[in-house]
Each structure stands twice: as structure tokens, then as C-alpha cells.
PDB file of N, CA and C in Angstrom:
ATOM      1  N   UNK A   1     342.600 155.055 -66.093  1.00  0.00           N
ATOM      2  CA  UNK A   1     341.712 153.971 -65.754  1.00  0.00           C
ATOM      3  C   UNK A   1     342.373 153.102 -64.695  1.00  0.00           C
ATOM      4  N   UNK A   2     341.885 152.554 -63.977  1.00  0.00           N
ATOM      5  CA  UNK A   2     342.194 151.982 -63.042  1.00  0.00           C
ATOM      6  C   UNK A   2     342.226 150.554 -62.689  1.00  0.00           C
ATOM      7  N   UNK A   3     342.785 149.595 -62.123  1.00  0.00           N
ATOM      8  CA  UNK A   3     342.864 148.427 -62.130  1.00  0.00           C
ATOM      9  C   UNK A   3     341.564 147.664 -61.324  1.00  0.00           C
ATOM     10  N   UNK A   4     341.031 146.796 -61.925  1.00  0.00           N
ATOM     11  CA  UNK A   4     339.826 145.910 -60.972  1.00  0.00           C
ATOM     12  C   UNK A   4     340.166 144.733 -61.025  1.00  0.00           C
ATOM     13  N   UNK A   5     339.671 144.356 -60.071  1.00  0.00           N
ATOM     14  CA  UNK A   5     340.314 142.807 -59.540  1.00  0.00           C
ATOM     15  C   UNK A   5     338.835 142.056 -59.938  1.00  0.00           C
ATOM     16  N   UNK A   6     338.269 141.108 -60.527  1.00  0.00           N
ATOM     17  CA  UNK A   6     337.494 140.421 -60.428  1.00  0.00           C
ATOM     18  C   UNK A   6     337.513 139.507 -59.354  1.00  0.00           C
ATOM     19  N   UNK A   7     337.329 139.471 -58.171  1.00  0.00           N
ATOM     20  CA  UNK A   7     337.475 138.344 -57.083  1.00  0.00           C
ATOM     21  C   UNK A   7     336.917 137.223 -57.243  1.00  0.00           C
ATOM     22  N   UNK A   8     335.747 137.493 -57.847  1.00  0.00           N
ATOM     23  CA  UNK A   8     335.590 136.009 -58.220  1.00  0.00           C
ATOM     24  C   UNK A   8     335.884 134.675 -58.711  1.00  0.00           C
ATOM     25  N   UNK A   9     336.389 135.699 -60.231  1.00  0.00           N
ATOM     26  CA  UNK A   9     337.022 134.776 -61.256  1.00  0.00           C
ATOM     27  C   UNK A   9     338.293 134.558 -60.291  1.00  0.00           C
ATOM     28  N   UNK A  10     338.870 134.856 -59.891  1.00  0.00           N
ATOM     29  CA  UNK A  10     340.089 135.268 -59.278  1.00  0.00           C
ATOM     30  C   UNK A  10     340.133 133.401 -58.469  1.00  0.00           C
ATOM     31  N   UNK A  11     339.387 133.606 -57.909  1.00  0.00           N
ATOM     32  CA  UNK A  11     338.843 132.705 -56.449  1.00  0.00           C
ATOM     33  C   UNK A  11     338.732 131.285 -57.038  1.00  0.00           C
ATOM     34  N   UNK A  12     338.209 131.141 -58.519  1.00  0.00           N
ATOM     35  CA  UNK A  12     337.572 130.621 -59.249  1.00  0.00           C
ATOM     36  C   UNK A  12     338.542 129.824 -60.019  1.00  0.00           C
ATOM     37  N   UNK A  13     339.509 130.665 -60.648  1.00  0.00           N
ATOM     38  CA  UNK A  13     340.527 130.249 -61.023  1.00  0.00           C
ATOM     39  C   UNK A  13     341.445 129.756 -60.172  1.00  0.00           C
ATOM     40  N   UNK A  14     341.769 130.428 -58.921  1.00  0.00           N
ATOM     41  CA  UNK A  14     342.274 129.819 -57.791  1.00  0.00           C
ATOM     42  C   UNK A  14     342.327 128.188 -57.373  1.00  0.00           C
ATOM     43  N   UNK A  15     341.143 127.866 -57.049  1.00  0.00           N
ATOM     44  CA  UNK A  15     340.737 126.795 -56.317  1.00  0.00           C
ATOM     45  C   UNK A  15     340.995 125.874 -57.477  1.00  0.00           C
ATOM     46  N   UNK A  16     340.357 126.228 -58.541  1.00  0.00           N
ATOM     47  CA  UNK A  16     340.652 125.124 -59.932  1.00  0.00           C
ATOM     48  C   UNK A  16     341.966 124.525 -59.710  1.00  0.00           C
ATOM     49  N   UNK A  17     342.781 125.601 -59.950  1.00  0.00           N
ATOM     50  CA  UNK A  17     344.170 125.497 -59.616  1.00  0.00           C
ATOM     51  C   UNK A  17     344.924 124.671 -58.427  1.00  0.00           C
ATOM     52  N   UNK A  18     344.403 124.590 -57.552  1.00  0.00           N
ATOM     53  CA  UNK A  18     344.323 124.267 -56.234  1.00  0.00           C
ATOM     54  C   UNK A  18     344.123 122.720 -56.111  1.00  0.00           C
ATOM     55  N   UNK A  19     342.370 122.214 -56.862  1.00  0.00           N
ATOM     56  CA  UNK A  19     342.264 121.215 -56.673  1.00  0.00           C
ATOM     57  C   UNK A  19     343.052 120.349 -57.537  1.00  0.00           C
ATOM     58  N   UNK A  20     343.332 121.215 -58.722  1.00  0.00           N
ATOM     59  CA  UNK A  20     344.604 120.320 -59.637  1.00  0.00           C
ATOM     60  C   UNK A  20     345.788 119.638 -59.177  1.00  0.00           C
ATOM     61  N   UNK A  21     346.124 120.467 -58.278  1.00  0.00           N
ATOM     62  CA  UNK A  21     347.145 120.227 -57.797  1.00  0.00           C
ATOM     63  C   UNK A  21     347.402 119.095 -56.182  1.00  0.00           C
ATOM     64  N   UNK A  22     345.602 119.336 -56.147  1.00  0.00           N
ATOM     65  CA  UNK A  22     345.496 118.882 -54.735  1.00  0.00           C
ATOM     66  C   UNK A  22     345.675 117.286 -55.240  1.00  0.00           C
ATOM     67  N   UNK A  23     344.815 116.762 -56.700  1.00  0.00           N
ATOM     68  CA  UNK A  23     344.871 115.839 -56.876  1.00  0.00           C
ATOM     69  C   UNK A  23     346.034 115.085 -57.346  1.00  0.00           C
ATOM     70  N   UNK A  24     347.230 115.817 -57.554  1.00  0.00           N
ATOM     71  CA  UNK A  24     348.488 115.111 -58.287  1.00  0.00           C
ATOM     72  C   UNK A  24     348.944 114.640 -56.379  1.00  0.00           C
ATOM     73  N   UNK A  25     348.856 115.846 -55.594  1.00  0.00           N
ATOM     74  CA  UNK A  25     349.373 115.035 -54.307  1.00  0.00           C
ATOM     75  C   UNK A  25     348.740 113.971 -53.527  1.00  0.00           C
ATOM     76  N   UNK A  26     347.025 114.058 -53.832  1.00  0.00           N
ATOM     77  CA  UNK A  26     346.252 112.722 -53.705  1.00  0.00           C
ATOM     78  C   UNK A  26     347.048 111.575 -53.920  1.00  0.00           C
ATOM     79  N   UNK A  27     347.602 111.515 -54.715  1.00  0.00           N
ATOM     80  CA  UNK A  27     348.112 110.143 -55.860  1.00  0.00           C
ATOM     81  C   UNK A  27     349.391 109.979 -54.759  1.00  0.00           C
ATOM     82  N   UNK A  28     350.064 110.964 -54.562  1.00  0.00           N
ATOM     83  CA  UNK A  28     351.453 110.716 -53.683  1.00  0.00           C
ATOM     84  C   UNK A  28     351.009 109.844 -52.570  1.00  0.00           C
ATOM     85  N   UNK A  29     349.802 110.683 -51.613  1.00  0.00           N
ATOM     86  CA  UNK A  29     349.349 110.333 -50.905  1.00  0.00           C
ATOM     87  C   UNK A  29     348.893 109.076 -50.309  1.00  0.00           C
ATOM     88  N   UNK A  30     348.114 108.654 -51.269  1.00  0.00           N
ATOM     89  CA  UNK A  30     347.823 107.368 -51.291  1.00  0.00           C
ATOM     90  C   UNK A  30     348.962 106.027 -51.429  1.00  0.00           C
ATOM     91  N   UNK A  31     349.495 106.252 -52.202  1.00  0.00           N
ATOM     92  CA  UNK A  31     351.141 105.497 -52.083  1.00  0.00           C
ATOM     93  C   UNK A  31     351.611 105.569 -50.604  1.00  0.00           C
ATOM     94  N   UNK A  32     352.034 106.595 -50.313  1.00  0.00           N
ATOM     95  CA  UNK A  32     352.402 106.518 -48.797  1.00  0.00           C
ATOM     96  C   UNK A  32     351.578 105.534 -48.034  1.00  0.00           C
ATOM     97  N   UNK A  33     350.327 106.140 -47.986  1.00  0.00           N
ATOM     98  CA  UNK A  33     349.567 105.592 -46.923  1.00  0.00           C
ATOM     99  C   UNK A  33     349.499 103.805 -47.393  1.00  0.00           C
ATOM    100  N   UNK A  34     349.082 103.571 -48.341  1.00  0.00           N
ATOM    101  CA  UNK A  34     349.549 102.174 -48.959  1.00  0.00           C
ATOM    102  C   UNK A  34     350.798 101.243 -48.010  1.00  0.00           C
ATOM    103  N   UNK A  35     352.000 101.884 -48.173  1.00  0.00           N
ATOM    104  CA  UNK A  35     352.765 101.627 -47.679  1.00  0.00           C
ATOM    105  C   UNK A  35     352.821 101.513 -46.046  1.00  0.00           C
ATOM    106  N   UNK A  36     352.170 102.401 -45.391  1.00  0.00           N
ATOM    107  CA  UNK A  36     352.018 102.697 -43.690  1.00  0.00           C
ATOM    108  C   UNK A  36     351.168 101.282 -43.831  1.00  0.00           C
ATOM    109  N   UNK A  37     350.140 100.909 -44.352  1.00  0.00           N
ATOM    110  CA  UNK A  37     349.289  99.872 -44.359  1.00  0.00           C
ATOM    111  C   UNK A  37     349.927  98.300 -44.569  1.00  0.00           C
ATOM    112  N   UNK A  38     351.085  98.313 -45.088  1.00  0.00           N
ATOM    113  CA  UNK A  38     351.651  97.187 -45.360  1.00  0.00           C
ATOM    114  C   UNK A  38     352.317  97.096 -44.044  1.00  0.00           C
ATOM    115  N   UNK A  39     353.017  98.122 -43.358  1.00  0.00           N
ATOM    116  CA  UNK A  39     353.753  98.314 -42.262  1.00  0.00           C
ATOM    117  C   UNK A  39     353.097  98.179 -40.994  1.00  0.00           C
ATOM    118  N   UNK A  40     351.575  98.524 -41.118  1.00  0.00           N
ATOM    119  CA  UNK A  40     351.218  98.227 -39.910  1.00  0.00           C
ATOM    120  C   UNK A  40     351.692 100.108 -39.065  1.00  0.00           C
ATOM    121  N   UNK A  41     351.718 100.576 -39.590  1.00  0.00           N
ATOM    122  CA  UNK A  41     352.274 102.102 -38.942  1.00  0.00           C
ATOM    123  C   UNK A  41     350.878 102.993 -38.984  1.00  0.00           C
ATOM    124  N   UNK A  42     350.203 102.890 -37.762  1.00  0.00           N
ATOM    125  CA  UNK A  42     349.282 103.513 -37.741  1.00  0.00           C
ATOM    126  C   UNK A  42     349.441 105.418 -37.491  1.00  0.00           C
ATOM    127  N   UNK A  43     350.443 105.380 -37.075  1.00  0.00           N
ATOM    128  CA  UNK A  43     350.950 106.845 -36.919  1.00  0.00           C
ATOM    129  C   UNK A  43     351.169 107.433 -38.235  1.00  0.00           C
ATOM    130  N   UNK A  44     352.007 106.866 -39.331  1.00  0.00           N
ATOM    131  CA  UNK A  44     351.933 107.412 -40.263  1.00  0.00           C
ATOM    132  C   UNK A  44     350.424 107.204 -41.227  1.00  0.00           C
ATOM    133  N   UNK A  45     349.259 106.035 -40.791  1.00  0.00           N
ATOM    134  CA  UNK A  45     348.195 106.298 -41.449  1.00  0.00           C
ATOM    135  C   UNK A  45     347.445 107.632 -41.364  1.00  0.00           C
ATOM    136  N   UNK A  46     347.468 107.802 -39.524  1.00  0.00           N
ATOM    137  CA  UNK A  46     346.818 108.589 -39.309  1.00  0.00           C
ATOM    138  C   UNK A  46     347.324 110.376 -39.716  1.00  0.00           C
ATOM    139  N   UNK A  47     348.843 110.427 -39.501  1.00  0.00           N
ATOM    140  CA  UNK A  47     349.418 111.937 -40.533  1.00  0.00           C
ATOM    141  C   UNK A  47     348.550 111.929 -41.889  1.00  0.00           C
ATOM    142  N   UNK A  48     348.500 110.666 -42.695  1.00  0.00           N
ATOM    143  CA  UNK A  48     348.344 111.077 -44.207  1.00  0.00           C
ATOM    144  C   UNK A  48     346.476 111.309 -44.075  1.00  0.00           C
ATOM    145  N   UNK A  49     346.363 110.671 -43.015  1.00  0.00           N
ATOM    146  CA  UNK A  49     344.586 110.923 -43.237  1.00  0.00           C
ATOM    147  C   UNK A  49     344.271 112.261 -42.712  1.00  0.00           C
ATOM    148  N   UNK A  50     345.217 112.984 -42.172  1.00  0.00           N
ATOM    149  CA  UNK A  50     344.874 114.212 -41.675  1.00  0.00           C
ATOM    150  C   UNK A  50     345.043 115.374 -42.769  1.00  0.00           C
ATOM    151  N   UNK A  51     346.141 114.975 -43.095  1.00  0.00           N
ATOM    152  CA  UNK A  51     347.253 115.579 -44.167  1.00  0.00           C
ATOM    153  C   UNK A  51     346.077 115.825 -45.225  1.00  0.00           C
ATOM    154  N   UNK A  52     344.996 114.769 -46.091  1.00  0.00           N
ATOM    155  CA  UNK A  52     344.213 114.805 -46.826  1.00  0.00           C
ATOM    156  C   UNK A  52     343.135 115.604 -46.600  1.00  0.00           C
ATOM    157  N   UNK A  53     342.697 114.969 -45.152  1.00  0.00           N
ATOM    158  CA  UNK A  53     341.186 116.009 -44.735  1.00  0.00           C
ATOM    159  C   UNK A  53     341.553 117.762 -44.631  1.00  0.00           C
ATOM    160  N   UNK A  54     342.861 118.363 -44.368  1.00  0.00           N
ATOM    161  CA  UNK A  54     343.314 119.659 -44.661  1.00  0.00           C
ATOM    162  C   UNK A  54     343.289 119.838 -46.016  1.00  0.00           C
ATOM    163  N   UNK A  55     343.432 118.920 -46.887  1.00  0.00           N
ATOM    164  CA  UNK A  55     343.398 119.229 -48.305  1.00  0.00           C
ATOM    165  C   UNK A  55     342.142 119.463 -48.838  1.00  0.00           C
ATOM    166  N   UNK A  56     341.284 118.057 -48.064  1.00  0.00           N
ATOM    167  CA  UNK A  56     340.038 118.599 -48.732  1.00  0.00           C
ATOM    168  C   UNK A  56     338.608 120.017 -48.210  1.00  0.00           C
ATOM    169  N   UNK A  57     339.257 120.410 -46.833  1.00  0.00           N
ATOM    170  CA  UNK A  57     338.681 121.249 -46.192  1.00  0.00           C
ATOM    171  C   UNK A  57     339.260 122.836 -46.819  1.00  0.00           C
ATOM    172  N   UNK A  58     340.478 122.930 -47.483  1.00  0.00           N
ATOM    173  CA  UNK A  58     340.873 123.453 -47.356  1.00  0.00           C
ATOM    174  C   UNK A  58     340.036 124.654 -48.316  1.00  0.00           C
ATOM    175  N   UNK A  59     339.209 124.417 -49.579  1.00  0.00           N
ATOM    176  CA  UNK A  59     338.425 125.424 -50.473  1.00  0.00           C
ATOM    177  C   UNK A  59     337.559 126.181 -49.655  1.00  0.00           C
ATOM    178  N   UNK A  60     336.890 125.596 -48.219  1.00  0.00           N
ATOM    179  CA  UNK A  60     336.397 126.114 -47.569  1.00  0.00           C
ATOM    180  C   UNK A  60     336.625 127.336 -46.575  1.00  0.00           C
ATOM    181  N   UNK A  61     337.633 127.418 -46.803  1.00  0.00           N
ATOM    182  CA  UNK A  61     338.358 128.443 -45.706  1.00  0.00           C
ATOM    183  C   UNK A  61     338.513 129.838 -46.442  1.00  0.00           C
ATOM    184  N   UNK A  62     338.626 129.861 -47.735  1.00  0.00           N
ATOM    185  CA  UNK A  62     338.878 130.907 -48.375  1.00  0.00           C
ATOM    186  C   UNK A  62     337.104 131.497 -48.946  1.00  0.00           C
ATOM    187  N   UNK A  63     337.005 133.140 -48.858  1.00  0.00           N
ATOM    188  CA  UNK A  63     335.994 133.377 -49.565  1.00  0.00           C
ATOM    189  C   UNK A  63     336.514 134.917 -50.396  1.00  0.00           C
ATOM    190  N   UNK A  64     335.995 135.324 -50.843  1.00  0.00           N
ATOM    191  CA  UNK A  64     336.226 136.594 -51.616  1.00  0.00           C
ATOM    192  C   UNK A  64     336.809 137.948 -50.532  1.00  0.00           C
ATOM    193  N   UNK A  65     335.919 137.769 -49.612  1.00  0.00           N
ATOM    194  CA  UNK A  65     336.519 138.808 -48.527  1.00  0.00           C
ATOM    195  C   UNK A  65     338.150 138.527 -47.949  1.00  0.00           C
ATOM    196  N   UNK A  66     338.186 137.439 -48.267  1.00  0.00           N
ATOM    197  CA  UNK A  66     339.891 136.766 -47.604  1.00  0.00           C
ATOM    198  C   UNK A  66     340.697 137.713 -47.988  1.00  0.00           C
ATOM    199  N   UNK A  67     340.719 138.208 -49.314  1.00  0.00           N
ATOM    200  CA  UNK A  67     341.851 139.060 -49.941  1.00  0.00           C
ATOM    201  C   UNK A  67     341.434 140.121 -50.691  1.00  0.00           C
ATOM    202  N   UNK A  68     342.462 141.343 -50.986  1.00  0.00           N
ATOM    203  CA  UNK A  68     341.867 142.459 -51.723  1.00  0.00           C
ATOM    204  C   UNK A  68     342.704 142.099 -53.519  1.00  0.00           C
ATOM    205  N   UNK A  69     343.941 141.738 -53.243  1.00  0.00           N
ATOM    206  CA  UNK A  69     344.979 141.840 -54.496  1.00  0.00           C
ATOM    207  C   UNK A  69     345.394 140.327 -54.630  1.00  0.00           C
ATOM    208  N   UNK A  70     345.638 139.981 -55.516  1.00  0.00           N
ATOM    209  CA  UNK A  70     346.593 138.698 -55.992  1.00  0.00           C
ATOM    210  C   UNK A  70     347.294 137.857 -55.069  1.00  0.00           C
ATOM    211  N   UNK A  71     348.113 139.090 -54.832  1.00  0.00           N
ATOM    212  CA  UNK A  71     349.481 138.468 -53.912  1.00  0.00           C
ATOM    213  C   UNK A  71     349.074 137.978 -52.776  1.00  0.00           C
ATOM    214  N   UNK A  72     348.162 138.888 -52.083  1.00  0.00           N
ATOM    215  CA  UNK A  72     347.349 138.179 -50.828  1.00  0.00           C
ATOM    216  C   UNK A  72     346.811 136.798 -51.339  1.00  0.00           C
ATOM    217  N   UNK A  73     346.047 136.762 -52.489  1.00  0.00           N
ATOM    218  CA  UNK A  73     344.633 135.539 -52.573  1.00  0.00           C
ATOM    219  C   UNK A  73     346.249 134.197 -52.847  1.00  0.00           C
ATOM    220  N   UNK A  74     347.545 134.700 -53.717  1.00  0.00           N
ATOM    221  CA  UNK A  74     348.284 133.683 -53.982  1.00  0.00           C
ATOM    222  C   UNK A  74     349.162 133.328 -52.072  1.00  0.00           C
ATOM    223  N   UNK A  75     349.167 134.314 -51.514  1.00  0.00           N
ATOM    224  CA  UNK A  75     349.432 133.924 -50.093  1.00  0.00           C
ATOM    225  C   UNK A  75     348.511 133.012 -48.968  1.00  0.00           C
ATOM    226  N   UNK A  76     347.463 132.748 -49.240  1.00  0.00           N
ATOM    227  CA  UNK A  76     346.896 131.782 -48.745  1.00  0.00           C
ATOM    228  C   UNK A  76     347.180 130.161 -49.207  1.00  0.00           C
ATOM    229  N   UNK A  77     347.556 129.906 -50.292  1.00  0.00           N
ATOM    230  CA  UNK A  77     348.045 128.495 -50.995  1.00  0.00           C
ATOM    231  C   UNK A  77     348.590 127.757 -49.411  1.00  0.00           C
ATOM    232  N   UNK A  78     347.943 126.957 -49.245  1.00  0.00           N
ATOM    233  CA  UNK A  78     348.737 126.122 -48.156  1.00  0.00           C
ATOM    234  C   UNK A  78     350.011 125.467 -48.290  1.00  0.00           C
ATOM    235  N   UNK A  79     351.174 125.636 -48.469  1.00  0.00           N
ATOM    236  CA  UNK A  79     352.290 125.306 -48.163  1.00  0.00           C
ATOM    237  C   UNK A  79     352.595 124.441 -47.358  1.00  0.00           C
ATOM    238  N   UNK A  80     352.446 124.204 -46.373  1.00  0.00           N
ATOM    239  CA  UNK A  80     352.363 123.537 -45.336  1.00  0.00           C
ATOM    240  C   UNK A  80     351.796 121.854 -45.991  1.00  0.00           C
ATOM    241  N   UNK A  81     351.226 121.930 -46.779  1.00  0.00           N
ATOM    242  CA  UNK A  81     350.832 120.516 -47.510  1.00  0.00           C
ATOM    243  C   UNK A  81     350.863 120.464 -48.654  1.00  0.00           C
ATOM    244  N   UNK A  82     351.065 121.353 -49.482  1.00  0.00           N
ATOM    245  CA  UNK A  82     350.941 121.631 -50.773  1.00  0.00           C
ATOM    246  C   UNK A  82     352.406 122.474 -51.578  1.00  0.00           C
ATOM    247  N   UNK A  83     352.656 122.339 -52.331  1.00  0.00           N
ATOM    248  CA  UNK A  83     353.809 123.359 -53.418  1.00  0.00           C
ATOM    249  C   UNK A  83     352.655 123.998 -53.840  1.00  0.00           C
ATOM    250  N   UNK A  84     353.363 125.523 -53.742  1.00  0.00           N
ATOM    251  CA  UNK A  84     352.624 126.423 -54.532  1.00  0.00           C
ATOM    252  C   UNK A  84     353.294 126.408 -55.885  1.00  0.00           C
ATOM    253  N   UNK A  85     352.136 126.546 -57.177  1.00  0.00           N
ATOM    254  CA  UNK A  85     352.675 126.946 -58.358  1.00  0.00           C
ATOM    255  C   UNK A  85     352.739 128.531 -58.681  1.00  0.00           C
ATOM    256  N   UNK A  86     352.590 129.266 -57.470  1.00  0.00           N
ATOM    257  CA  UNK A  86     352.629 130.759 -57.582  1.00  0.00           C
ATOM    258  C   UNK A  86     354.283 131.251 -57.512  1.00  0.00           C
ATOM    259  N   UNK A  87     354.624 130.049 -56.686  1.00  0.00           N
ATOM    260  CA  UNK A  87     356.062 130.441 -56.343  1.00  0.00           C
ATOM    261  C   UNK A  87     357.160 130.512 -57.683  1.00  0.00           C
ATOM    262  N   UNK A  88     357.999 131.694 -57.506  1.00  0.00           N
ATOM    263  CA  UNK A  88     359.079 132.229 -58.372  1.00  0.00           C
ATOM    264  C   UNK A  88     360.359 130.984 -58.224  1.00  0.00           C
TER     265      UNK A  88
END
């Protein structure tokens, strides 16, 4: 018998995962930017407001066709703004 990937659930469980996590760095987020705001540092307002809108754009980018196996769908996790909890 052979292995099947449900992509859906897959995708499903994914993003759950995703936004969980998106929201613990929300919270970071907002602190920072808090702080740029006391400072008057519009450069660092404008990183964290970008930094967020990649976070929240980011469910959009992925669809079922993105990946065939796991390792691929866990290789999309944005890193770049995010810790993956896939990582060993």
C-alpha cells in the first residue's frame, strides 16, 4: 500500500500552525514598533509595518499545488520573518 498525502489537511494544518505562530510574533512586533513610536524612528516603524503585512499576506501565497511531500510544504515556512517549528 502506498503512501497518500492529504494536501489539504496538510495545508490546513499548516497555516493553523503558521498563524499561531504568526500571532506570538504579532505581540513581539508590536512592542518594537511601540518603541520606534516613542523614538520618533520612522524607519524602524516602517520595517515592522512591512515585516507584518508579509506576515499577513503570507497564507496567500501558498496553495495545494505549491508542494507534492511534507518537506517541500514544511520548506515554504518563511524564515526570513518567522522561526520555523519544523526545524530539528
Amino acid at each position: 500500500m502506498g503512501y497518500y498525502l492529504n494536501k489539504e489537511k496538510a495545508l490546513s494544518i499548516f497555516l493553523e500552525t503558521f498563524r499561531n505562530e504568526r500571532t506570538k510574533k504579532f505581540v513581539e512586533l508590536d512592542v518594537e514598533f511601540m518603541k520606534a513610536l516613542e523614538t520618533n524612528d520612522t524607519s524602524q516603524q516602517s520595517n515592522i509595518a512591512s515585516q507584518k503585512n508579509t506576515l499577513r499576506d503570507f497564507p496567500n501565497t501558498i496553495t495545494t499545488d505549491s508542494f507534492e511531500t511534507m518537506d517541500e510544504l514544511y520548506s515554504l515556512w518563511p524564515t526570513s520573518n518567522l522561526d520555523s517549528p519544523y526545524s530539528s
